[in-house]
Protein backbone atom coordinates (compact mmCIF):
# COMPACT_ATOMS: atom_id res chain seq x y z
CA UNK A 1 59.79 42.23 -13.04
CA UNK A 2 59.96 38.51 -12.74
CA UNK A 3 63.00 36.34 -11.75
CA UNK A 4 63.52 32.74 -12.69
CA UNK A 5 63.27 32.73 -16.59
CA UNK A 6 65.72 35.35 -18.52
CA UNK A 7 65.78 35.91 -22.17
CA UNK A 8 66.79 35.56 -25.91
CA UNK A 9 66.23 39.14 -27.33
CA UNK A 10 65.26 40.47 -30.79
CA UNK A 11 67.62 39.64 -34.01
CA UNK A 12 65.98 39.86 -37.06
CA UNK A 13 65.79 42.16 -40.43
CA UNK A 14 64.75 45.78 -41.20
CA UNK A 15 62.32 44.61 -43.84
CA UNK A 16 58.83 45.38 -43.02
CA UNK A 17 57.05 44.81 -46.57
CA UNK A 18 53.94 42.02 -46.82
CA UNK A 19 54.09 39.84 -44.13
CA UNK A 20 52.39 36.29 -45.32
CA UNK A 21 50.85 33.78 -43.19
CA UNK A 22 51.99 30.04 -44.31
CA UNK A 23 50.04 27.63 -43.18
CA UNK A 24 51.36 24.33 -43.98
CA UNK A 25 48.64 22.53 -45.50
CA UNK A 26 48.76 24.65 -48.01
CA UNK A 27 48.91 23.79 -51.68
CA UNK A 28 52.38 23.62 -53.56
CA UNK A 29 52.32 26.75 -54.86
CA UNK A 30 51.38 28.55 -51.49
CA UNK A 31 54.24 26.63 -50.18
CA UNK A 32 56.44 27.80 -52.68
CA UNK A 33 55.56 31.57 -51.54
CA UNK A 34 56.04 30.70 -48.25
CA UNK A 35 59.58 29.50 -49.00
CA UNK A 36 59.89 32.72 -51.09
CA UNK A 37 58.74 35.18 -48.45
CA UNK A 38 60.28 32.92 -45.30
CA UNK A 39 63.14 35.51 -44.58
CA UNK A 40 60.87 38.02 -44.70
CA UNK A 41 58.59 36.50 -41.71
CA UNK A 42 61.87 35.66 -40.29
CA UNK A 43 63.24 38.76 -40.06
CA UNK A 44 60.05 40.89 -38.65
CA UNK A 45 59.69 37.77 -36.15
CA UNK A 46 63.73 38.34 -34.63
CA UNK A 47 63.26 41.45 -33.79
CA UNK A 48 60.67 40.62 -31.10
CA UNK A 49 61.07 36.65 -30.23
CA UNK A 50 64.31 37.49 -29.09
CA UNK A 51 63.56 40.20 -26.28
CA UNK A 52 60.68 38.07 -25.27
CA UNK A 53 62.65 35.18 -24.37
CA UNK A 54 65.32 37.27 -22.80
CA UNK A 55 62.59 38.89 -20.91
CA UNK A 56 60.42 36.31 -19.66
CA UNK A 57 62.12 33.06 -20.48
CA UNK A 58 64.36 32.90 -16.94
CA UNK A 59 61.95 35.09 -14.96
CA UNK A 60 58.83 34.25 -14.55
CA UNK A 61 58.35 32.54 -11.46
CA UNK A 62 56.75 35.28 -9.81
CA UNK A 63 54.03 34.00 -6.98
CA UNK A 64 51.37 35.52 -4.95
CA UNK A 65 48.92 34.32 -1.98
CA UNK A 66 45.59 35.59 -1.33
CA UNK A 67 45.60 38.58 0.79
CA UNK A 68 41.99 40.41 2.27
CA UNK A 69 43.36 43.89 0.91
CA UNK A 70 46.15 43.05 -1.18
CA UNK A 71 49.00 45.92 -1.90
CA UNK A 72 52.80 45.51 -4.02
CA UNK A 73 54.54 44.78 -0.33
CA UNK A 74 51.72 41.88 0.55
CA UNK A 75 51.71 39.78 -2.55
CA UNK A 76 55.45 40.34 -3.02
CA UNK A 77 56.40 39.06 0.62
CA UNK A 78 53.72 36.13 -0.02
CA UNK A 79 55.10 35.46 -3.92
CA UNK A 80 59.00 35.30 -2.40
CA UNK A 81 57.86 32.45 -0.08
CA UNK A 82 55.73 30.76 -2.85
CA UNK A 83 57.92 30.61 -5.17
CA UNK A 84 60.97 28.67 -1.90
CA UNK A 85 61.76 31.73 -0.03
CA UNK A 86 64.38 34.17 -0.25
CA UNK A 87 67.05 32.08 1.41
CA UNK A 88 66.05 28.97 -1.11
CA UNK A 89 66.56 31.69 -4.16
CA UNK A 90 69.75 33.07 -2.78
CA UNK A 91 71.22 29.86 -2.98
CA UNK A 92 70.71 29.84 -6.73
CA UNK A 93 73.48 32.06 -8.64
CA UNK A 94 73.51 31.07 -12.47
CA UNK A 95 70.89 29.09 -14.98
CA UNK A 96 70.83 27.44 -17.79
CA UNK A 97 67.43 26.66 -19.94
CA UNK A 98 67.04 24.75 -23.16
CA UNK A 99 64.40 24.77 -25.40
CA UNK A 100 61.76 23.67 -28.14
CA UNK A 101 59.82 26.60 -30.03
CA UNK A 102 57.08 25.81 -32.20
CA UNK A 103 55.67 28.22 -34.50
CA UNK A 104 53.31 27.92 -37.57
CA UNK A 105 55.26 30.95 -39.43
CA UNK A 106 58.73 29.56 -38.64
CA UNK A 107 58.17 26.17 -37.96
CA UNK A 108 60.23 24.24 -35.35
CA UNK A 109 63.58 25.38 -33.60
CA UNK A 110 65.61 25.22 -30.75
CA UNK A 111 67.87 27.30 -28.21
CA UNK A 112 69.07 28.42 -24.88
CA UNK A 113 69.30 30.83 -22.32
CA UNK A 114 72.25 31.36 -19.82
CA UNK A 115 71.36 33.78 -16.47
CA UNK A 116 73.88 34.56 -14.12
CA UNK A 117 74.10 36.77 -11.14
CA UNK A 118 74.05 39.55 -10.62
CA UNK A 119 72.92 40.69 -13.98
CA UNK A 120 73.98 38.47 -17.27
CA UNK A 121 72.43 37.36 -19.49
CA UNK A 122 72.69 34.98 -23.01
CA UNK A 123 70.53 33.38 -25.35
CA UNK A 124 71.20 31.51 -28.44
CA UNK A 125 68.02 30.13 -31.22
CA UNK A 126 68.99 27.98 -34.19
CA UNK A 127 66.69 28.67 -36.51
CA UNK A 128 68.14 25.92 -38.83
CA UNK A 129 68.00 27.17 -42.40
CA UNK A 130 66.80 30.78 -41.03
CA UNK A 131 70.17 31.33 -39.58
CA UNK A 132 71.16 31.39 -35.49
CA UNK A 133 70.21 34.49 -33.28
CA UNK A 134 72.77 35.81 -30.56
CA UNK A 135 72.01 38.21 -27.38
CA UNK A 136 73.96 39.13 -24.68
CA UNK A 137 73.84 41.48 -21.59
CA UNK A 138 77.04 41.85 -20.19
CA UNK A 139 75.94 44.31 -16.86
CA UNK A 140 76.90 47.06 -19.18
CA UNK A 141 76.51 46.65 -22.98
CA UNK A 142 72.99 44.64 -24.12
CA UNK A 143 73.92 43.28 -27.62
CA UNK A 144 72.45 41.24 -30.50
CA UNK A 145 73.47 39.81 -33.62
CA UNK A 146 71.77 37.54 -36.47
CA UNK A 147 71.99 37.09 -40.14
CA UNK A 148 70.23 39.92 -41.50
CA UNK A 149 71.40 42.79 -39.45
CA UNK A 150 74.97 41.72 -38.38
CA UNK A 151 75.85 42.71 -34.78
CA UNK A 152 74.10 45.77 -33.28
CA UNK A 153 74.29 47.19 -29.81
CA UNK A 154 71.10 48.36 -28.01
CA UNK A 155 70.17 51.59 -26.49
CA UNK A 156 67.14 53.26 -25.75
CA UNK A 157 64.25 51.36 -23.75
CA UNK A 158 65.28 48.38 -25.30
CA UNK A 159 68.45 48.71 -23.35
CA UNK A 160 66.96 49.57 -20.09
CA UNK A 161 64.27 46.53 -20.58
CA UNK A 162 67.33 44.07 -20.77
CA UNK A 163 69.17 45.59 -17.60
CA UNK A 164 65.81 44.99 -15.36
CA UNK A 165 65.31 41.94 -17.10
CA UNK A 166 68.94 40.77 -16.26
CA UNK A 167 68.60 40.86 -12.58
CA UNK A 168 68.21 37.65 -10.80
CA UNK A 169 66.01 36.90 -8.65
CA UNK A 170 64.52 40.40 -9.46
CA UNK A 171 61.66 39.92 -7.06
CA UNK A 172 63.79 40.40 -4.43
CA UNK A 173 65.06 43.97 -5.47
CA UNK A 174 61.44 44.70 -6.95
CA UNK A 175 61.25 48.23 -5.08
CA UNK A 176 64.77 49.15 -6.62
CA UNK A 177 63.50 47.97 -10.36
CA UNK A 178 60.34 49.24 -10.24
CA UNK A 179 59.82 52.37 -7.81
CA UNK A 180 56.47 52.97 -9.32
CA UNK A 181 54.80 49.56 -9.17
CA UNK A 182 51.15 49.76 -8.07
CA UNK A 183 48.19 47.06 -7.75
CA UNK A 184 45.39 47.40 -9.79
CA UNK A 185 43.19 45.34 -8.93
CA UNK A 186 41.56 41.68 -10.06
CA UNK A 187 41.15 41.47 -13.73
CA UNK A 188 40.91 37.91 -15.66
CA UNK A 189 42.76 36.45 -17.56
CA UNK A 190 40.95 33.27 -19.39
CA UNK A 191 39.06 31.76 -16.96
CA UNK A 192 41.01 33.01 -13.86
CA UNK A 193 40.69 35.75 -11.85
CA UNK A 194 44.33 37.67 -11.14
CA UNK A 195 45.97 40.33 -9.33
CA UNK A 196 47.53 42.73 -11.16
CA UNK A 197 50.46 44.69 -10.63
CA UNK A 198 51.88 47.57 -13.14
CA UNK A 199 54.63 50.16 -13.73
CA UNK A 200 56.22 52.74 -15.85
CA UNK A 201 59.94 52.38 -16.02
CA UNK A 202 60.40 54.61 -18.33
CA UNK A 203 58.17 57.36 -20.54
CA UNK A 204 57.52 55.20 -23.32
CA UNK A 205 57.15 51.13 -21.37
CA UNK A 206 55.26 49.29 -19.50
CA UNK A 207 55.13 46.44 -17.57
CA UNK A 208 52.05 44.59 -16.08
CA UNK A 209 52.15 41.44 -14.12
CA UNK A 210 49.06 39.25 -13.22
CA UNK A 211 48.75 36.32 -10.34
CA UNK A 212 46.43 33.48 -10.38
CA UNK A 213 43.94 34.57 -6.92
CA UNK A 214 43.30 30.75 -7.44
CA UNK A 215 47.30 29.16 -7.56
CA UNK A 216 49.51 32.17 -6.63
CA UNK A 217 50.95 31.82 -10.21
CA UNK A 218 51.84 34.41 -12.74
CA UNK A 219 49.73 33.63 -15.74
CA UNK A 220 50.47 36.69 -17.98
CA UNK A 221 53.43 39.72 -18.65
CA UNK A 222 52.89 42.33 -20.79
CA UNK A 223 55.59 44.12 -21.75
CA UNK A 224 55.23 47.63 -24.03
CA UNK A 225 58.21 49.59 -24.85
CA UNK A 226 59.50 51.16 -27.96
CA UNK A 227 61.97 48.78 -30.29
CA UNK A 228 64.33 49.81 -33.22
CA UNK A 229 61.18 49.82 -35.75
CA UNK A 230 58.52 51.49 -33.40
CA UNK A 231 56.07 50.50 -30.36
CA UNK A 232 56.49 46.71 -29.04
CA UNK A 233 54.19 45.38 -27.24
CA UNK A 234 54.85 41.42 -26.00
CA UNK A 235 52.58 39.12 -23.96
CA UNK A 236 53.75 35.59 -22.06
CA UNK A 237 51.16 33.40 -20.62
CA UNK A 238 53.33 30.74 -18.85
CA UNK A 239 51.90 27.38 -17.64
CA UNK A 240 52.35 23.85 -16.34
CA UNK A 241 54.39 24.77 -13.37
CA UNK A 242 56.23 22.73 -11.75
CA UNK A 243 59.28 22.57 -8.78
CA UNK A 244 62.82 22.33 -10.15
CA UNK A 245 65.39 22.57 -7.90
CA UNK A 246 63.01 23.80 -4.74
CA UNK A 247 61.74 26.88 -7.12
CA UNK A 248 58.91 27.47 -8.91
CA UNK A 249 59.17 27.12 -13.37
CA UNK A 250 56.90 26.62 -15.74
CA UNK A 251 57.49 24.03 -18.44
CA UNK A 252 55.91 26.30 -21.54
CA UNK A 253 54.63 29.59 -21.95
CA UNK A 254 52.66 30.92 -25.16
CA UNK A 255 53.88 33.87 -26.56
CA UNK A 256 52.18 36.50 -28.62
CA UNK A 257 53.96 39.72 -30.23
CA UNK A 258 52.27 42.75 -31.64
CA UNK A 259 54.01 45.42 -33.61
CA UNK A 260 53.68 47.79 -36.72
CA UNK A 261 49.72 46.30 -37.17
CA UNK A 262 50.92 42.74 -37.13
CA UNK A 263 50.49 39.50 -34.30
CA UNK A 264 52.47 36.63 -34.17
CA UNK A 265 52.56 33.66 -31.72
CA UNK A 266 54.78 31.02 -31.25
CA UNK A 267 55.11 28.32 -28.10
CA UNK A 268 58.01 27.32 -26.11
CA UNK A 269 58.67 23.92 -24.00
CA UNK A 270 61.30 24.37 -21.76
CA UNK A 271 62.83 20.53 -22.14
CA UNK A 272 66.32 21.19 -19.42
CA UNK A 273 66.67 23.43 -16.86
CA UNK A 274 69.82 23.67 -14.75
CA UNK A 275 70.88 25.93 -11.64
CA UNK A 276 74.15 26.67 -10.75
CA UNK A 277 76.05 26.02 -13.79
CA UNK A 278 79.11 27.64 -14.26
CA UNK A 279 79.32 29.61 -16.84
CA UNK A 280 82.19 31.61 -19.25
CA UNK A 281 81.84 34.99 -18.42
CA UNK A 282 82.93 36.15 -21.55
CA UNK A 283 79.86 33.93 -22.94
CA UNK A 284 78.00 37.13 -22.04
CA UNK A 285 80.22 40.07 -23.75
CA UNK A 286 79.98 41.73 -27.32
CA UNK A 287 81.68 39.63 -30.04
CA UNK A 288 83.93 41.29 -32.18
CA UNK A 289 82.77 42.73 -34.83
């Protein structure tokens, strides 16, 4: 549940043997296994940057104000003002965000993400010698397709994460997306105290939300749900906020993956961000095959 910021989604390889770290000031031989076992990191790291990005890079402006008792309707109606108000957001009808990524395992990269009412969705990494990522969302089909595994189509809670995901300006249809969502309570996160909001879209995902008490901000999303190879579970810890066209974006976030017994984190600096672009709308459909 979170609006401005929408994805780049998993698109990686099936290979799941030993996953290396590579720290690069390393000796020549480790960095000749590192160039070795690259594809490998590569591939386990698709399958989960991707979603992420699709998932939290366009929609994550989600606000909240200080409320005595606060409930889902409270901070919502407080969060849609914070972030320019729902007439300021329904002005906005497409996106466009590049970015840097920065990772130890993968080293540096680049991409995009395209958002476009009322539910599309597009993103696009070049992972230089790695190869390029693809993921669309077309209202209907949720795609993606990379160098290891070709183009596959997504089902399963993987598809219905990309469908809530694709809604803009989600916060405003937050009852509709998430029928279940329930405060609970202040927890921290860091140093800051934060309101926390959860639900259960499906039997097998989760999603948990959690707003600065001090700056109305989102500072962490957790998203669990089950991917091709097993449980996901992905948190984004956005920061350096800042107004962009009268709304509410951050200009990074840290992300951090977990699945199959391994973590991986990587950081993105969001270095454009455009509203009301137009866009192809067959930029969002399934290539052929």
């Amino acid at each position: 549940m979170a609006p401005h910021m929408e994805r780049c989604n998993s698109l990686w390889a099936n290979d799941r043997r030993s996953l290396i770290e590579y720290p690069r000031r390393q000796s020549d031989r480790i960095k000749s296994q590192q160039e070795t076992q690259m594809p490998t990191i590569s591939m386990k790291l698709a399958r989960l940057i991707a979603p992420a990005l699709i998932g939290s890079s366009l929609t994550l402006t989600w606000l909240a104000a200080a409320a005595d008792t606060p409930t889902v309707d409270s901070i919502m109606a407080k969060h849609i003002e914070a972030v320019g108000g729902k007439a300021a957001m329904e002005k906005v009808h497409s996106r466009s965000v590049q970015f840097k990524m920065e990772s130890e395992a993968l080293g540096n990269s680049k991409g995009e993400v395209f958002a476009q009412a009322p539910d599309r969705l597009r993103s696009h990494i070049d992972m230089g010698a790695n190869g390029i990522i693809d993921e669309g969302f077309d209202g209907t089909v949720a795609w993606a397709k990379n160098p290891w595994q070709g183009l596959r189509v997504k089902t399963g809670d993987e598809l219905a994460k990309v469908k809530r995901d694709a809604q803009f300006n989600a916060e405003l249809n937050y009852k509709s997306l998430y029928p279940d969502l329930a405060y609970k309570g202040i927890e921290k996160v860091g140093d800051e105290e934060a309101w926390l909001l959860e639900s259960k879209p499906t039997a097998t995902s989760k999603e948990r939300f959690w707003f600065s008490t001090r700056t109305a901000l989102v500072i962490r999303r957790e998203s669990q749900y089950e991917g091709p190879d097993g449980a996901v579970s992905i948190n984004v810890f956005p920061r350096d906020y800042r107004t962009r066209d009268g709304l509410q974006f951050p200009d990074a976030m840290r992300m951090k993956f977990s699945s199959g017994g391994q973590e991986y984190e990587f950081t993105l600096k969001f270095v454009g961000v455009k509203h009301n672009v137009e866009i192809d709308s067959a930029k969002f459909a399934k290539p052929a095959e």
